[in-house]
C-alpha atoms as a PDB file:
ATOM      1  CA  UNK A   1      15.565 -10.643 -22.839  1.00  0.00           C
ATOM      2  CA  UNK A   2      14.551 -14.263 -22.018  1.00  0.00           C
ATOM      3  CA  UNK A   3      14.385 -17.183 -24.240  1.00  0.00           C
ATOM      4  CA  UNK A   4      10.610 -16.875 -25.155  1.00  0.00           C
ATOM      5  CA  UNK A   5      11.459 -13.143 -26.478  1.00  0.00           C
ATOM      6  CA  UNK A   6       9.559 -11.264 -23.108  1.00  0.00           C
ATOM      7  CA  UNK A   7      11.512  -8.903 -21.393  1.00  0.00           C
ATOM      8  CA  UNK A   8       9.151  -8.858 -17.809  1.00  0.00           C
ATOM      9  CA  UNK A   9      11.334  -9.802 -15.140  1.00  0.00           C
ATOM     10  CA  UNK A  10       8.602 -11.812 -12.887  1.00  0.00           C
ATOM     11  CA  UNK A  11      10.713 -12.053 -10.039  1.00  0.00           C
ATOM     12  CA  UNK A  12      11.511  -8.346  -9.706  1.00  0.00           C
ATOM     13  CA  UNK A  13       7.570  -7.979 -10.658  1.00  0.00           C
ATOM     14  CA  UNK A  14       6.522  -9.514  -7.850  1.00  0.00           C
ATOM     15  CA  UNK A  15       8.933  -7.927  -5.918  1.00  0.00           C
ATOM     16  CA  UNK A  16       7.818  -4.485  -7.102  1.00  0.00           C
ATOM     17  CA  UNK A  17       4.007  -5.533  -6.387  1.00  0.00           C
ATOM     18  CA  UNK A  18       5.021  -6.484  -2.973  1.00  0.00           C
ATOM     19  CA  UNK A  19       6.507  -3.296  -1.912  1.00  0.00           C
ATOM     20  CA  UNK A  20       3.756  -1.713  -3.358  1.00  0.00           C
ATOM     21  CA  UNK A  21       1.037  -3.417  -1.303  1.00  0.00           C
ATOM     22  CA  UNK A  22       3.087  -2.508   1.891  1.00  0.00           C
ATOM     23  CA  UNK A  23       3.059   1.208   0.746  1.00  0.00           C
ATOM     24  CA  UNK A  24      -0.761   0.966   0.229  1.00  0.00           C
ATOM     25  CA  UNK A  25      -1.505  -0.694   3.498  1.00  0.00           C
ATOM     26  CA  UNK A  26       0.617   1.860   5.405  1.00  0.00           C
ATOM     27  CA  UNK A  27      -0.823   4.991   3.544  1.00  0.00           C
ATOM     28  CA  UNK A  28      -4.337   3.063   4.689  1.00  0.00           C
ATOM     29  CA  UNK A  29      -3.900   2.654   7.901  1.00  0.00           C
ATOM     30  CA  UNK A  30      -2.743   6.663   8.185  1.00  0.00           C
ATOM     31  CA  UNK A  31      -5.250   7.697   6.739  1.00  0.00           C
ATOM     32  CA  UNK A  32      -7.877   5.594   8.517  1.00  0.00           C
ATOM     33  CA  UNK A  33      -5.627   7.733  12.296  1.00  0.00           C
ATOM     34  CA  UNK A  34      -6.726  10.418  10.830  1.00  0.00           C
ATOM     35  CA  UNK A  35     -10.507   9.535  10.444  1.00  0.00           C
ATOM     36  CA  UNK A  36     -10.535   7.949  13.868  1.00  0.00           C
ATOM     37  CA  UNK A  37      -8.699  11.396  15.254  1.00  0.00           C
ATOM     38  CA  UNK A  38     -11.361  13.655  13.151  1.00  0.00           C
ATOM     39  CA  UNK A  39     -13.830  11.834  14.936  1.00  0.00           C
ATOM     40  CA  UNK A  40     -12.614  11.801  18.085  1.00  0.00           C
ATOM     41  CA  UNK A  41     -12.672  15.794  17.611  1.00  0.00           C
ATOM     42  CA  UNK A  42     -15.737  16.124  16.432  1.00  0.00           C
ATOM     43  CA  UNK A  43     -17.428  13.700  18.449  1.00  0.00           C
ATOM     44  CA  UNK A  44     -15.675  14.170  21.942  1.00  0.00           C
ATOM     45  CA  UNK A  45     -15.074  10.610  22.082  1.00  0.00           C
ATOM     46  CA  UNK A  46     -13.204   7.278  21.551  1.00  0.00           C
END
């Protein structure tokens, strides 16, 4: 617990929200292969 009574950690917040927006921009960028691959099945082309 810190001196003003709050037990939220900032640094290991940020830390945590960090890792978290590499996650989300690595499940994004899967996911938009797999559009781009759908399409490339359905349409024939690049």
């Amino acid at each position: 617990m810190n001196n003003n009574l709050n037990n939220v950690d900032m640094d290991r917040e940020a830390s945590l929200m960090a890792k978290n927006q590499l996650l989300y921009n690595a499940y994004v960028q899967q996911v938009n292969h797999e559009i781009r691959m759908l399409r490339v099945g359905i349409d024939g082309r690049v």
